[in-house]
N, C-alpha and C. Protein backbone atom coordinates (compact mmCIF):
# COMPACT_ATOMS: atom_id res chain seq x y z
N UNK A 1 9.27 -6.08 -16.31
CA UNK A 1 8.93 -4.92 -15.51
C UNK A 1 7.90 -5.35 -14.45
N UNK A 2 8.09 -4.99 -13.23
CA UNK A 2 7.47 -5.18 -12.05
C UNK A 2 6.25 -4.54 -12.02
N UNK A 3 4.94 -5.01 -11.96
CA UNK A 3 3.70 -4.00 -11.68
C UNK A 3 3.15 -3.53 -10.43
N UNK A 4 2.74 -2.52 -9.99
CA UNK A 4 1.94 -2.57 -8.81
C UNK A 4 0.40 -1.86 -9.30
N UNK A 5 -0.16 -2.93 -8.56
CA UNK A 5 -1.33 -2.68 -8.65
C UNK A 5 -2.37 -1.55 -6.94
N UNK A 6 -2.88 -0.53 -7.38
CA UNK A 6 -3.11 0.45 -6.38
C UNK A 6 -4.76 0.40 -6.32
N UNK A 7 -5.71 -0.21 -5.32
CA UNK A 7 -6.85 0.07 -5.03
C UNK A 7 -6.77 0.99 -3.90
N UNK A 8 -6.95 2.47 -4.36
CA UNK A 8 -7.03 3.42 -3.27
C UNK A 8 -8.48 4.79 -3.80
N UNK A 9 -8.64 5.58 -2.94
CA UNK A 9 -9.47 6.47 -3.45
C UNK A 9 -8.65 7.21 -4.46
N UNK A 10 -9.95 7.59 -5.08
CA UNK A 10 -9.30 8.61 -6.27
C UNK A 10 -8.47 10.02 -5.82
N UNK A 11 -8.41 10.63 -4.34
CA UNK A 11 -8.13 11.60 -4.34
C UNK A 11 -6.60 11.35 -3.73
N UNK A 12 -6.36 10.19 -3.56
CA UNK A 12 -4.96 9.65 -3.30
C UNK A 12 -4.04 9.56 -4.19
N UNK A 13 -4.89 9.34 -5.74
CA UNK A 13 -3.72 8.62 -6.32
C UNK A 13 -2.66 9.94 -6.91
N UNK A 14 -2.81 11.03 -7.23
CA UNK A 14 -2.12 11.83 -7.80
C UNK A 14 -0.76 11.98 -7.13
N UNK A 15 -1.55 12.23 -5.34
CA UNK A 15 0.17 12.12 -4.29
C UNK A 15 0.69 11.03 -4.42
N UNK A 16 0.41 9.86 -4.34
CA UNK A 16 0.73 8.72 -4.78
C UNK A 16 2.04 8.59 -6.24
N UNK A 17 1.21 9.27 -6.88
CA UNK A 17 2.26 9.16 -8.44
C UNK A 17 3.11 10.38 -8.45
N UNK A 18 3.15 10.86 -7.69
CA UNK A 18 3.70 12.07 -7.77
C UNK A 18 5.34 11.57 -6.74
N UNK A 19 4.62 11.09 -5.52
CA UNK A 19 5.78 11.22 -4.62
C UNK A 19 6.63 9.55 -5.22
N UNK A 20 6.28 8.92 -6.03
CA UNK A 20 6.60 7.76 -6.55
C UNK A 20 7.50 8.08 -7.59
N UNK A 21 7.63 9.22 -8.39
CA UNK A 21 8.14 9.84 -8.99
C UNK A 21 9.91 9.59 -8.75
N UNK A 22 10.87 8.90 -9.82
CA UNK A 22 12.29 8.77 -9.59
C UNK A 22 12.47 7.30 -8.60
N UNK A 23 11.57 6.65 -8.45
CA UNK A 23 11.59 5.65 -7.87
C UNK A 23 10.84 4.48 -9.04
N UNK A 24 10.02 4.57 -9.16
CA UNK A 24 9.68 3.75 -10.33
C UNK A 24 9.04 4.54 -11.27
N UNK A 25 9.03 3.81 -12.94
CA UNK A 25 8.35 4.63 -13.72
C UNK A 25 6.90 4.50 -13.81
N UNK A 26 6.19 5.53 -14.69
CA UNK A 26 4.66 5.43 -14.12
C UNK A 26 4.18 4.29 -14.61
N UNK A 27 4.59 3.40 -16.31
CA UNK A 27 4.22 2.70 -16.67
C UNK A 27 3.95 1.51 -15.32
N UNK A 28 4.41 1.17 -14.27
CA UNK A 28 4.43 0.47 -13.56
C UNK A 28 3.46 0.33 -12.80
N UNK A 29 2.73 1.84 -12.62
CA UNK A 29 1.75 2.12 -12.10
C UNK A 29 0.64 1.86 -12.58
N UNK A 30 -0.44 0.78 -11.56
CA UNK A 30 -1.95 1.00 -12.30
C UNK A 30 -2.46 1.32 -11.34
N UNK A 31 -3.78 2.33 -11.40
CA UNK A 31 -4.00 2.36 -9.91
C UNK A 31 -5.78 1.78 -10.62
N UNK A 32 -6.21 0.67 -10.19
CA UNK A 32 -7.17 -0.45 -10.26
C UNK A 32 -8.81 0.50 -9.04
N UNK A 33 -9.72 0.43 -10.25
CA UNK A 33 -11.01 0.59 -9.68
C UNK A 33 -11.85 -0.63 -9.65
N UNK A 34 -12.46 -0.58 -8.74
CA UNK A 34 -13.07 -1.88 -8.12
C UNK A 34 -14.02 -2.29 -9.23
N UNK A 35 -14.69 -1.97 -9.80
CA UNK A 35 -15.31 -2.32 -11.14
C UNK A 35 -14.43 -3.05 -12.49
N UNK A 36 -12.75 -2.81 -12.31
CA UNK A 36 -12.85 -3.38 -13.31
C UNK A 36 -11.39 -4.55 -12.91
N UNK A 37 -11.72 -4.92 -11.58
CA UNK A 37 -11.00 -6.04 -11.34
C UNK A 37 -10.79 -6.72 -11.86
N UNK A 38 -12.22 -7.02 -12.53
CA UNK A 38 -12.34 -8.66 -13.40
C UNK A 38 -11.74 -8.72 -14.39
N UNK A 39 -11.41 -7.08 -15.22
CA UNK A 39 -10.83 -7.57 -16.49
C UNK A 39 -9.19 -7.43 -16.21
N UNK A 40 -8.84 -7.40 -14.92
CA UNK A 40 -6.72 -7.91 -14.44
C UNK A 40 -6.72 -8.84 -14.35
N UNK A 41 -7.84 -9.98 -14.32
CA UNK A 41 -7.44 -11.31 -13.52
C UNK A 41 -6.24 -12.18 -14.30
N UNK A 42 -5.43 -11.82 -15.37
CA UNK A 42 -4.28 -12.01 -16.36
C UNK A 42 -3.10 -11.56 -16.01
N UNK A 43 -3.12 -10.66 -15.00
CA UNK A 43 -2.12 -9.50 -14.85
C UNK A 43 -1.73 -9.93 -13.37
N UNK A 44 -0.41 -10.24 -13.50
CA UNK A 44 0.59 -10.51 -12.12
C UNK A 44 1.32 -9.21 -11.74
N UNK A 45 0.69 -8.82 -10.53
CA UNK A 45 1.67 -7.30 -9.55
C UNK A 45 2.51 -8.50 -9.14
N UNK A 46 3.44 -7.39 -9.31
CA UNK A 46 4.69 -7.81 -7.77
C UNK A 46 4.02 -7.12 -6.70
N UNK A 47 3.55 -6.00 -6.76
CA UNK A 47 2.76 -5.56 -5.29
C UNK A 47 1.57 -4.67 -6.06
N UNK A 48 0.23 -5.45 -4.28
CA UNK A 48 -0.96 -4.67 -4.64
C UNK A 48 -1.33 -4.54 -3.52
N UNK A 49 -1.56 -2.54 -3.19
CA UNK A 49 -2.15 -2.28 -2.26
C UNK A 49 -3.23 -2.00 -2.54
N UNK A 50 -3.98 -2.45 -0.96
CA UNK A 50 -5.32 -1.93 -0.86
C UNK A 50 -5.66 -1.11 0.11
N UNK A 51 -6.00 0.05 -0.24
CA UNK A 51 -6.37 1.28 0.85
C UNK A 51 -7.78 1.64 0.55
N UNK A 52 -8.50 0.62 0.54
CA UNK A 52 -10.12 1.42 0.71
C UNK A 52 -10.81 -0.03 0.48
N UNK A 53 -12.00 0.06 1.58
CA UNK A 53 -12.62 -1.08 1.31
C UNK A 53 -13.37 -1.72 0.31
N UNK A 54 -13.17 -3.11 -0.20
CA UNK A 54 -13.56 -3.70 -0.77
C UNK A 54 -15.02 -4.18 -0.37
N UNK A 55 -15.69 -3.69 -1.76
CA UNK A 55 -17.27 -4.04 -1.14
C UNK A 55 -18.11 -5.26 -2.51
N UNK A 56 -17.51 -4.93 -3.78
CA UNK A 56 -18.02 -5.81 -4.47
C UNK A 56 -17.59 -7.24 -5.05
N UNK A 57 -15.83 -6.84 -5.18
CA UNK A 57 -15.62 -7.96 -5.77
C UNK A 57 -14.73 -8.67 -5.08
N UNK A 58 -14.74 -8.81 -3.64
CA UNK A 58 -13.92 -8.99 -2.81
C UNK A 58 -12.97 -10.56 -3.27
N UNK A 59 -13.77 -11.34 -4.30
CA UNK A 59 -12.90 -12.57 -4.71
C UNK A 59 -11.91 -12.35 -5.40
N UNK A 60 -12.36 -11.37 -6.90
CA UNK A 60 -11.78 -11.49 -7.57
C UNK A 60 -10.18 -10.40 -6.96
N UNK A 61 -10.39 -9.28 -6.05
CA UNK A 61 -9.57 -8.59 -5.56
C UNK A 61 -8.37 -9.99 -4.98
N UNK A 62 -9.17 -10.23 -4.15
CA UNK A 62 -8.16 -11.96 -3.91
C UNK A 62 -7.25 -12.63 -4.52
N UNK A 63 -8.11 -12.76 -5.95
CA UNK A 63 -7.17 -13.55 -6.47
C UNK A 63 -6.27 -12.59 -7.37
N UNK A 64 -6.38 -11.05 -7.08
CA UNK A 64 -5.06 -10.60 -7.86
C UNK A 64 -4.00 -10.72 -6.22
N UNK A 65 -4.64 -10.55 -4.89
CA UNK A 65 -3.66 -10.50 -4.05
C UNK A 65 -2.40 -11.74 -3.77
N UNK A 66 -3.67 -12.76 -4.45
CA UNK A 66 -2.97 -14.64 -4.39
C UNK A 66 -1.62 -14.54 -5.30
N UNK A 67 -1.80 -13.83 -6.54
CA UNK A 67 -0.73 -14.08 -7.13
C UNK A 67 0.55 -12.85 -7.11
N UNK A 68 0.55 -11.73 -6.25
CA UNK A 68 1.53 -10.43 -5.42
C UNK A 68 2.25 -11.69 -4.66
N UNK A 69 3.76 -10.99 -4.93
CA UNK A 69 4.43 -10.94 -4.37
C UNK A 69 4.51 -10.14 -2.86
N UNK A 70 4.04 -9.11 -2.97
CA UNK A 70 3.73 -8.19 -1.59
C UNK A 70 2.65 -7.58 -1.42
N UNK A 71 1.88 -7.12 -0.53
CA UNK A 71 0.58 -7.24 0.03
C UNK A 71 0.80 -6.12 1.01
N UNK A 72 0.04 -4.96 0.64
CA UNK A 72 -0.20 -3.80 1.27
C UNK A 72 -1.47 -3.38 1.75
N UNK A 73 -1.83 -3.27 2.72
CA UNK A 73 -3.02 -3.49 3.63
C UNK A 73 -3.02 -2.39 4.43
N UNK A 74 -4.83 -1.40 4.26
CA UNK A 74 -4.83 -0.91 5.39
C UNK A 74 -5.49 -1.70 6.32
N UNK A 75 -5.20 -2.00 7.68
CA UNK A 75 -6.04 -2.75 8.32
C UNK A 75 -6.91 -2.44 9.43
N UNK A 76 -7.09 -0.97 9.29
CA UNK A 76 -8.40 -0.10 9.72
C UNK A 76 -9.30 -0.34 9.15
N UNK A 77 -9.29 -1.34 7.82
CA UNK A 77 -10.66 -1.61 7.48
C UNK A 77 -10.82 -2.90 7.20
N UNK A 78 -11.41 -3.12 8.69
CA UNK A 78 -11.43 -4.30 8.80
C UNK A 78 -11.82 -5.63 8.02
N UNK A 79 -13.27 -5.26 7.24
CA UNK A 79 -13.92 -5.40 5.87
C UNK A 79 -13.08 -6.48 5.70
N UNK A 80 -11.78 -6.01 5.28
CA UNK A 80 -10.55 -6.25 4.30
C UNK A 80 -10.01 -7.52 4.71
N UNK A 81 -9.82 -8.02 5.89
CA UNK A 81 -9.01 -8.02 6.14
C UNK A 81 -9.21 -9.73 6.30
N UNK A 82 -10.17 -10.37 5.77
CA UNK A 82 -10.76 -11.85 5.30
C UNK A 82 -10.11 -12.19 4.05
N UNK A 83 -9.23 -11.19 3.44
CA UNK A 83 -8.59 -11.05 1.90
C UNK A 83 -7.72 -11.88 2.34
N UNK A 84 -7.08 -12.14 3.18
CA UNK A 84 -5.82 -12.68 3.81
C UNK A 84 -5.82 -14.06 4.15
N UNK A 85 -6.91 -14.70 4.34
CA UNK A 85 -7.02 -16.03 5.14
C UNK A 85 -6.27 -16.59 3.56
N UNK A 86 -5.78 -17.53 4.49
CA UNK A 86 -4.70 -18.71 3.63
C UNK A 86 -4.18 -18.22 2.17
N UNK A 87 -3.47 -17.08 2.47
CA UNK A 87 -2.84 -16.50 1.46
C UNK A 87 -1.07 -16.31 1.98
N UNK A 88 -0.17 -16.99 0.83
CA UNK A 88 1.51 -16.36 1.52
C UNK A 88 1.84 -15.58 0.91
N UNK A 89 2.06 -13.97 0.73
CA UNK A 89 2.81 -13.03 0.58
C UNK A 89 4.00 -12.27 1.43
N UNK A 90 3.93 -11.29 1.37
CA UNK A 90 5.08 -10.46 1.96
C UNK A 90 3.83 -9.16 2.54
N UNK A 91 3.69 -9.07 3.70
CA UNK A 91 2.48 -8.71 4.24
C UNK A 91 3.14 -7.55 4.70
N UNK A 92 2.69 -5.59 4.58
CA UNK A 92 3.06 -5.07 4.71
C UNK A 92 2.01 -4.36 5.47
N UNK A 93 1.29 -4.01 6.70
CA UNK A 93 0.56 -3.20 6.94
C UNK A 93 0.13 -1.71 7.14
N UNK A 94 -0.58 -0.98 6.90
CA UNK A 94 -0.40 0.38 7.84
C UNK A 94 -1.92 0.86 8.37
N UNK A 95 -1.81 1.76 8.71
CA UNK A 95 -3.19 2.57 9.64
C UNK A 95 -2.54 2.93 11.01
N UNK A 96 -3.75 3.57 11.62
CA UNK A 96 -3.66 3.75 12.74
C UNK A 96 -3.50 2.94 14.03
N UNK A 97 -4.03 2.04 13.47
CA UNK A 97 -3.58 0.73 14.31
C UNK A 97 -2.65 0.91 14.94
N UNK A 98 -2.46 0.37 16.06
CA UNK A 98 -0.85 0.32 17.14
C UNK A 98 0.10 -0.60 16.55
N UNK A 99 -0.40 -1.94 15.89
CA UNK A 99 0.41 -2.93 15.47
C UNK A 99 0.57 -3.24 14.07
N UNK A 100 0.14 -2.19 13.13
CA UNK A 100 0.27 -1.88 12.17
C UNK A 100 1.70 -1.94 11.36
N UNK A 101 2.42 -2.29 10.88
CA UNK A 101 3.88 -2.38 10.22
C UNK A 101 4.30 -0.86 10.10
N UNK A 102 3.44 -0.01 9.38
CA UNK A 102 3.84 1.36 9.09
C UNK A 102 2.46 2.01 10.04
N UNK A 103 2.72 3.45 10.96
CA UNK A 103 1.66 3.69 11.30
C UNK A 103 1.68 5.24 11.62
N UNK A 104 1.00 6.22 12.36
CA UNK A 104 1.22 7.64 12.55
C UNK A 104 1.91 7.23 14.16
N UNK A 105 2.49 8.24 14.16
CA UNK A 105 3.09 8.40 16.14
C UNK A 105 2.65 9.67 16.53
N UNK A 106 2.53 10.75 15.70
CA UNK A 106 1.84 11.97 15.71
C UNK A 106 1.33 12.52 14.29
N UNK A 107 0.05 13.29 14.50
CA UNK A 107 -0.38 14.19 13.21
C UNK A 107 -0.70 15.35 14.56
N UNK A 108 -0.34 16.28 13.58
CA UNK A 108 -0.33 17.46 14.65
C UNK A 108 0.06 19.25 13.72
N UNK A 109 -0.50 20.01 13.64
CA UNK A 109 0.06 21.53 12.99
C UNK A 109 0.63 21.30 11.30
N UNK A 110 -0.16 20.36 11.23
CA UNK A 110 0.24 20.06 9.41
C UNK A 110 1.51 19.51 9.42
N UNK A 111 1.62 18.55 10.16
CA UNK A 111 2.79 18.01 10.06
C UNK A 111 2.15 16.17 10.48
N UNK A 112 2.67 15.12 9.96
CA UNK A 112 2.52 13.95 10.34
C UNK A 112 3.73 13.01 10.43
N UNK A 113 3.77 12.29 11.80
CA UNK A 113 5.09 11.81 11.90
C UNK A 113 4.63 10.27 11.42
N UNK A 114 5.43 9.50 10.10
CA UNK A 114 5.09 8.04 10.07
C UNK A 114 6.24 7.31 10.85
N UNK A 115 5.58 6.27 11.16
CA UNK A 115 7.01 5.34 12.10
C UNK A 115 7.08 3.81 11.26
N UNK A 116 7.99 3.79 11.04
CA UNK A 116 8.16 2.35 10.36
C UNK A 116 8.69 1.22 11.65
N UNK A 117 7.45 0.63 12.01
CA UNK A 117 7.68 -0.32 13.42
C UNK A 117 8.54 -1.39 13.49
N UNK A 118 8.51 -2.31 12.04
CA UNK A 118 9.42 -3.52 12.11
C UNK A 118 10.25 -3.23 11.05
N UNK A 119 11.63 -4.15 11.32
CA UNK A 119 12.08 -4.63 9.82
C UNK A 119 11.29 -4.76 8.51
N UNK A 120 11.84 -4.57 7.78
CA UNK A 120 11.09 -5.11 6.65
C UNK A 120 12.07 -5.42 5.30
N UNK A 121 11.83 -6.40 4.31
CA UNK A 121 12.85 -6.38 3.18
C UNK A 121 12.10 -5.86 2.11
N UNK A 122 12.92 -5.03 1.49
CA UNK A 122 12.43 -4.36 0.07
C UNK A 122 12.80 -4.96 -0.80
N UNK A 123 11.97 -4.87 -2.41
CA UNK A 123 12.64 -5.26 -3.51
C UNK A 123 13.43 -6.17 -3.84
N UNK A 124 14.94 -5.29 -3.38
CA UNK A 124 15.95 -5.25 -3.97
C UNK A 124 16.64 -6.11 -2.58
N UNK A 125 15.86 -6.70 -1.74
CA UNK A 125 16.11 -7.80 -0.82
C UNK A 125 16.87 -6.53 0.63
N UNK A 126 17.00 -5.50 0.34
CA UNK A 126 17.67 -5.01 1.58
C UNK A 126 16.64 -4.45 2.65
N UNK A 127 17.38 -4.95 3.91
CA UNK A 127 16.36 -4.38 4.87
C UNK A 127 16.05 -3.16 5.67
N UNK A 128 15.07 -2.78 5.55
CA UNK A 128 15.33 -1.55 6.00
C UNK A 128 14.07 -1.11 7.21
N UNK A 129 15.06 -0.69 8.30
CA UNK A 129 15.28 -0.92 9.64
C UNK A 129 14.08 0.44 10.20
N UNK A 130 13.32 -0.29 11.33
CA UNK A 130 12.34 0.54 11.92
C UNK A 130 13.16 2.18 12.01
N UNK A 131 11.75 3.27 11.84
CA UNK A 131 12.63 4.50 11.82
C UNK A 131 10.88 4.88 11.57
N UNK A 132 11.57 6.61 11.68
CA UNK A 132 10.46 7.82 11.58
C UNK A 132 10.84 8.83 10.77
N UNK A 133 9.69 9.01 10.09
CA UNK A 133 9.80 10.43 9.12
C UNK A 133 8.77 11.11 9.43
N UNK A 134 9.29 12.41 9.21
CA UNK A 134 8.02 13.97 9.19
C UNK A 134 7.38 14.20 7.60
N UNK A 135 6.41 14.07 7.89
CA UNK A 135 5.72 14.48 6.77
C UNK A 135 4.84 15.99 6.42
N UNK A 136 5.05 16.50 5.82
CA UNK A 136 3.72 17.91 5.41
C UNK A 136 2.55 17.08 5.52
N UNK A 137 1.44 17.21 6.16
CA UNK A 137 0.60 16.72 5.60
C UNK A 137 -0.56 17.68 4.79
N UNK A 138 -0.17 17.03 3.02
CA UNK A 138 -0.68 17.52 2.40
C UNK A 138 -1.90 17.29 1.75
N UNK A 139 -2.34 16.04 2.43
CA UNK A 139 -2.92 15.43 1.89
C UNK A 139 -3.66 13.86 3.12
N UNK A 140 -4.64 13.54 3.03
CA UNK A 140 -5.27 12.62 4.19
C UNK A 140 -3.97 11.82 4.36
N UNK A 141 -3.94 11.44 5.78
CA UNK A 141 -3.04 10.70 6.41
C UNK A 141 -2.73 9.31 5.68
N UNK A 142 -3.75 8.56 5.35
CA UNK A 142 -3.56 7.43 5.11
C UNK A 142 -2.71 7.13 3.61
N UNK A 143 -2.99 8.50 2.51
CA UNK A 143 -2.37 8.97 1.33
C UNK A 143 -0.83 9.23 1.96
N UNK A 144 -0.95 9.18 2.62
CA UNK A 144 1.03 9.67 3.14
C UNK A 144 1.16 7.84 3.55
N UNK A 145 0.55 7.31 4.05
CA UNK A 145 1.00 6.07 4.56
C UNK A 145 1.15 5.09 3.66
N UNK A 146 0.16 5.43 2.44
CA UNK A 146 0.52 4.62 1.35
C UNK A 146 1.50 4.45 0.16
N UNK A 147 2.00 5.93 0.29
CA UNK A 147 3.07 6.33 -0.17
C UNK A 147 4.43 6.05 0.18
N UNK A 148 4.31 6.15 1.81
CA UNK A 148 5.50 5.96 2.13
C UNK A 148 6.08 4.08 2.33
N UNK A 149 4.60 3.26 2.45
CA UNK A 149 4.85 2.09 2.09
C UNK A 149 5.47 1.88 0.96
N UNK A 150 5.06 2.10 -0.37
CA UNK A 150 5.89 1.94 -1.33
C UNK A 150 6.89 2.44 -1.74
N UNK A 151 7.24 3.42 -0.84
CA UNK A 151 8.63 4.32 -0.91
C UNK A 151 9.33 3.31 -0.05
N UNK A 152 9.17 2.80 1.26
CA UNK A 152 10.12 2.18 1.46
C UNK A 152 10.82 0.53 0.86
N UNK A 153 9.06 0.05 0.23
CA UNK A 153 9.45 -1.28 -0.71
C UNK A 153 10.45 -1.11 -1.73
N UNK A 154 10.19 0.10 -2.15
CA UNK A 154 10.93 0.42 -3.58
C UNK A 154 12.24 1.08 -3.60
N UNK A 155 12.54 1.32 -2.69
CA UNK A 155 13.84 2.06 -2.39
C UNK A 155 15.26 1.23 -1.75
């Protein structure tokens, strides 16, 4: 069984497991607080995102990213983004950023449009091709972006 490992705020993760729901099971799900990095360093994700900056254990976060298969990054924070030097994964980005992999094109009347900018291969090796979805936004933008990253890895 494939793990993903989730460093995001706490008020993310519920949409997170929720809209993940029929796509993978929860067992798959850990969603990882920065305090207790140290005791995963045993534990191989196939994918680990990070949506909130890393402030304490920025090594040991590393070396769970060294051994992912895929690598989910917001890269609005910039902090982060030294996690990366001489590391090979499957590098998936999002934020607001312009050059971001996944990013907003509009948030506007409770609605948020995500745009998926490049190719990308999922999973299950198929690729799936730049495009846009409308979202409710029910929840902070970046909680929809992280979602929909792993909605499109996993699908």
């Amino acid at each position: 069984m494939s793990l993903i490992g989730i460093l995001t705020d706490k008020s993310h993760e519920n949409y997170i497991k929720e809209g993940l729901k029929g796509i993978v099971s929860e067992e798959q799900i850990i969603f990882i607080k920065e305090d207790m990095v140290e005791n995963l360093k045993n534990i191989k994700f196939e994918t680990v995102l990070i949506g909130k900056e890393i402030k304490k254990s920025k090594e040991q976060v590393r070396q769970l990213a060294k051994k992912a298969k895929y690598l989910i990054l917001n890269t609005d924070m910039a902090k982060n983004l030294d996690l990366l030097d001489n590391l090979i994964f499957e590098l998936i980005t999002y934020g607001l950023n312009s050059k971001a992999t996944i990013t907003t094109s509009s948030i506007e009347d409770g609605k948020i449009m995500v745009c998926l900018q490049r190719t990308i291969q999922n999973v299950k090796g198929k690729s799936i091709e730049p495009q846009e979805r409308s979202y409710k936004e029910e929840t902070n933008g970046y909680a929809v972006m992280e979602l929909i990253s792993l909605q499109f890895l996993y699908t």
